[in-house]
N, C-alpha and C. Protein backbone atom coordinates (compact mmCIF):
# COMPACT_ATOMS: atom_id res chain seq x y z
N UNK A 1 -2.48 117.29 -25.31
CA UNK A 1 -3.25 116.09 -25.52
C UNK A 1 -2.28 114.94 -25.83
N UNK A 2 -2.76 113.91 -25.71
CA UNK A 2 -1.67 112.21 -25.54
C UNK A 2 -2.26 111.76 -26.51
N UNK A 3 -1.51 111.53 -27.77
CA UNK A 3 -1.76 110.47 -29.00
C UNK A 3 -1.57 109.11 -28.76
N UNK A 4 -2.24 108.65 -28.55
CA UNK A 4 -2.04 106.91 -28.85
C UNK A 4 -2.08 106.58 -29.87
N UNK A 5 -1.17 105.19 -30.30
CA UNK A 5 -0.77 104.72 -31.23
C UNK A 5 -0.49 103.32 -31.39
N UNK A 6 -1.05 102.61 -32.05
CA UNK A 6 -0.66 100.47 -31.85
C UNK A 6 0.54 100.75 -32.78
N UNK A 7 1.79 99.97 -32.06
CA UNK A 7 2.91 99.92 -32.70
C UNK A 7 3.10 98.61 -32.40
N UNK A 8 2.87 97.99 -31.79
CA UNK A 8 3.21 96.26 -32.31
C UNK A 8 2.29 95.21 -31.26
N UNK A 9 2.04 93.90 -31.81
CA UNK A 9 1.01 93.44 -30.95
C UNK A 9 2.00 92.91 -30.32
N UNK A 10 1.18 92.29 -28.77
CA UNK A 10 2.23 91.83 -27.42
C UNK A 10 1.06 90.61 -27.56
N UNK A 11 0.19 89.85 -28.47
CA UNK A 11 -0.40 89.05 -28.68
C UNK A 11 0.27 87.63 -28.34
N UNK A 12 1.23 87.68 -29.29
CA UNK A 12 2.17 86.22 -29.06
C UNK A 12 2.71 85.89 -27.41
N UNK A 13 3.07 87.09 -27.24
CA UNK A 13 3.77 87.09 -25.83
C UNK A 13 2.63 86.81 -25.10
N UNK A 14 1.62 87.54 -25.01
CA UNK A 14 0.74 87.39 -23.71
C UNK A 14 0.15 85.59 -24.24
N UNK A 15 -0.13 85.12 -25.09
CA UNK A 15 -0.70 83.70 -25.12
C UNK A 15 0.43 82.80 -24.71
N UNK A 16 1.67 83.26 -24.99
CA UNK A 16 2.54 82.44 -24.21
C UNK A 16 2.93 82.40 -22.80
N UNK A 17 2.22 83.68 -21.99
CA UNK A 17 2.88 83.94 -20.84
C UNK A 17 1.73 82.91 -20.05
N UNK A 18 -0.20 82.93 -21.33
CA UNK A 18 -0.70 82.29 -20.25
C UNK A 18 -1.29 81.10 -20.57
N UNK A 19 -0.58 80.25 -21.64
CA UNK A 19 -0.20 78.70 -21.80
C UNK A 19 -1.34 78.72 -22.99
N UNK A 20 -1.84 79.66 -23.66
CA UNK A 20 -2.96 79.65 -24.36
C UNK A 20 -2.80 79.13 -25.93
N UNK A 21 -3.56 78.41 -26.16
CA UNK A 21 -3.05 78.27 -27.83
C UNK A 21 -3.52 78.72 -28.68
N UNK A 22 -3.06 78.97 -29.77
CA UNK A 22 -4.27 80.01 -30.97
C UNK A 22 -5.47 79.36 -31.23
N UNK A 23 -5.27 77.69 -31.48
CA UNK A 23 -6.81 77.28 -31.62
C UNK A 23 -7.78 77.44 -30.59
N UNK A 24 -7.16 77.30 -29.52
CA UNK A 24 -7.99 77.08 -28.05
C UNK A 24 -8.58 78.79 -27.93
N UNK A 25 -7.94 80.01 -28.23
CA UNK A 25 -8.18 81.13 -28.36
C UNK A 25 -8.97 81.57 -29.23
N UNK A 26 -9.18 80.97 -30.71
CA UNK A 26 -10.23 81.60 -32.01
C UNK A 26 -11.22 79.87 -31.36
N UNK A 27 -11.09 79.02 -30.57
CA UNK A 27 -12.48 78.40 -30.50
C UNK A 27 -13.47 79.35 -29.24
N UNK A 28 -12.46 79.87 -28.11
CA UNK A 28 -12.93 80.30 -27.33
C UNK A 28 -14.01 81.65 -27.09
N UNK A 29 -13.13 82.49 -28.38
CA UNK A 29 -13.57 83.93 -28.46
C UNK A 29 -14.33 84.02 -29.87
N UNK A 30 -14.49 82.99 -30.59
CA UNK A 30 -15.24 83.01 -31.79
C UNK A 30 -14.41 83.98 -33.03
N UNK A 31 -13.54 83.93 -32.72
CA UNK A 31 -12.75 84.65 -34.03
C UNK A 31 -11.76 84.03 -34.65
N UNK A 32 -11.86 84.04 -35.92
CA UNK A 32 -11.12 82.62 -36.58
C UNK A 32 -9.60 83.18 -36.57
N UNK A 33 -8.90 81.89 -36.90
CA UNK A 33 -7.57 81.57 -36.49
C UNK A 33 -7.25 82.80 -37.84
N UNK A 34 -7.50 82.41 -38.99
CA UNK A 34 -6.91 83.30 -39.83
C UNK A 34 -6.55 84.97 -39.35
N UNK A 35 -8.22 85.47 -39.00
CA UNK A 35 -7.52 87.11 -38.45
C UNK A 35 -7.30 86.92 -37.14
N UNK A 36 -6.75 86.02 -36.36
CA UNK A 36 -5.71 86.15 -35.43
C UNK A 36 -4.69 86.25 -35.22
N UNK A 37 -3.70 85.17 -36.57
CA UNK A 37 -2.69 85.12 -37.03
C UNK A 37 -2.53 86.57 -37.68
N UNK A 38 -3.14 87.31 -38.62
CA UNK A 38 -3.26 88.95 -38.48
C UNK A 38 -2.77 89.47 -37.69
N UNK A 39 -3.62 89.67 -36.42
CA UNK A 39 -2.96 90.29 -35.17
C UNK A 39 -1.79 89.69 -34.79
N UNK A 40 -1.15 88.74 -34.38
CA UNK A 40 -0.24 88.67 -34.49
C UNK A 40 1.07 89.39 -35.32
N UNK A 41 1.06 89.65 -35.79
CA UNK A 41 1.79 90.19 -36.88
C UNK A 41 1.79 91.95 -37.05
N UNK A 42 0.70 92.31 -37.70
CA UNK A 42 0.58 93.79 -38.27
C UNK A 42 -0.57 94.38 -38.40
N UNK A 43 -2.05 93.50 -38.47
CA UNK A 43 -3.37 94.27 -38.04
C UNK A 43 -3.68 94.75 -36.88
N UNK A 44 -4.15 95.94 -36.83
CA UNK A 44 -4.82 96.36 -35.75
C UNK A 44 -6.09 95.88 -35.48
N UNK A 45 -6.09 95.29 -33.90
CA UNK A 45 -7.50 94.29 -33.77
C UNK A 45 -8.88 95.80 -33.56
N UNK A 46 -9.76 94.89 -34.07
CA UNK A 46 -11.14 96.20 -33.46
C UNK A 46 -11.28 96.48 -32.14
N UNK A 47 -11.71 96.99 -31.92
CA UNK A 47 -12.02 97.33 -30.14
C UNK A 47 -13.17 95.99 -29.65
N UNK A 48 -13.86 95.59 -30.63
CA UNK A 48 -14.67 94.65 -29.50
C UNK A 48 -13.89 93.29 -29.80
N UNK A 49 -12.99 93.06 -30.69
CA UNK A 49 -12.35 91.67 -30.71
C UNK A 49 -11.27 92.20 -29.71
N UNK A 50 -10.18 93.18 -29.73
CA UNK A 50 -9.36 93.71 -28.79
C UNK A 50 -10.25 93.22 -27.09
N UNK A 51 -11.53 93.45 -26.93
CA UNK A 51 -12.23 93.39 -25.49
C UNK A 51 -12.06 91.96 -25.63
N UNK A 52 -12.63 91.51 -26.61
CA UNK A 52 -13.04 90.18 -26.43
C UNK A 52 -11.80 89.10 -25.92
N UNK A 53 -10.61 89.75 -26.84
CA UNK A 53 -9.21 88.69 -26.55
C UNK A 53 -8.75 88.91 -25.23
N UNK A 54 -8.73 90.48 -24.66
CA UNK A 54 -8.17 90.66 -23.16
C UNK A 54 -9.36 90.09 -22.17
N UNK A 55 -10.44 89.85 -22.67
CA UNK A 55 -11.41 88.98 -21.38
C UNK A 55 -10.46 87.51 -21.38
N UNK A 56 -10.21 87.04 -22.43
CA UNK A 56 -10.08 85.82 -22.55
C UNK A 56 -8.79 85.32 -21.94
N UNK A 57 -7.75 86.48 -22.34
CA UNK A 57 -6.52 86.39 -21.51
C UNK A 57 -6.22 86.91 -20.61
N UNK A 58 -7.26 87.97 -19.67
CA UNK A 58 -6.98 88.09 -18.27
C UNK A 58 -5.96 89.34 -18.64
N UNK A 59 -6.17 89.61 -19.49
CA UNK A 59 -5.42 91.56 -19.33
C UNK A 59 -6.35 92.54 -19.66
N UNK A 60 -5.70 93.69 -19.69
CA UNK A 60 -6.10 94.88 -20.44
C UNK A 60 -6.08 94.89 -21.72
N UNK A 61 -6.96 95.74 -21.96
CA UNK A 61 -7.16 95.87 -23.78
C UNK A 61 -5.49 96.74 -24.24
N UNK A 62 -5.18 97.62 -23.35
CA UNK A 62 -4.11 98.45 -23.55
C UNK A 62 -3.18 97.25 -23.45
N UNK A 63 -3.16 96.37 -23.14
CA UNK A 63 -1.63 95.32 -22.84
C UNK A 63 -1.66 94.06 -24.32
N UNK A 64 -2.35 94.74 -24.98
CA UNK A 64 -2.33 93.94 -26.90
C UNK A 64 -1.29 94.41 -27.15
N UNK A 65 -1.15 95.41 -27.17
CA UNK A 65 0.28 96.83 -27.93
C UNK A 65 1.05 96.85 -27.10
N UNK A 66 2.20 97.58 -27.65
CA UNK A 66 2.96 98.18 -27.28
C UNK A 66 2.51 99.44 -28.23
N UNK A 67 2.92 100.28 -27.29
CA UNK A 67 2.25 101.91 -27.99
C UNK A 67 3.10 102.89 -28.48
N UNK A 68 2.96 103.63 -29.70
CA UNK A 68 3.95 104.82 -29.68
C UNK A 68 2.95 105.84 -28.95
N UNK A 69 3.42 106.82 -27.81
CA UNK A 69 2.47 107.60 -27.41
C UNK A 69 3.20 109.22 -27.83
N UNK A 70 2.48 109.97 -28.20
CA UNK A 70 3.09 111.41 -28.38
C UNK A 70 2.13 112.37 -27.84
N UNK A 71 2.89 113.42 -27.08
CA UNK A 71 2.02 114.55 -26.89
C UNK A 71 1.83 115.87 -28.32
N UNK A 72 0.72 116.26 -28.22
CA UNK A 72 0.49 117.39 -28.85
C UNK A 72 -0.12 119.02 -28.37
């Protein structure tokens, strides 16, 4: 079996790759700037704010992280 694991957000990177700004992002997706700046950093986002941010930026929910993955 394949463990997944959030080992660091790719948050910053992907809003920069697609010209996005944090305000323009917590006005867009309804989630305030404070727990965005979170993700950024060291929270793990929920799965429906995780959906909600990759609708908004045109990725995958898997392309927030970078992953530690391990088999067991």
């Amino acid at each position: 079996m394949t463990i997944y694991k959030a080992k660091k957000s790719n948050l910053k990177e992907l809003l920069s790759k697609s010209s996005t700004k944090l305000d323009v992002l917590a006005d867009n997706t309804g989630i305030s700037k404070p727990l965005l700046n979170e993700y950024l950093s060291k929270k793990v986002m929920s799965l429906n704010n995780a959906m909600t941010i990759s609708k908004e930026l045109n990725c995958k929910v898997e392309d927030l992280y970078v992953w530690n993955i391990s088999e067991e």
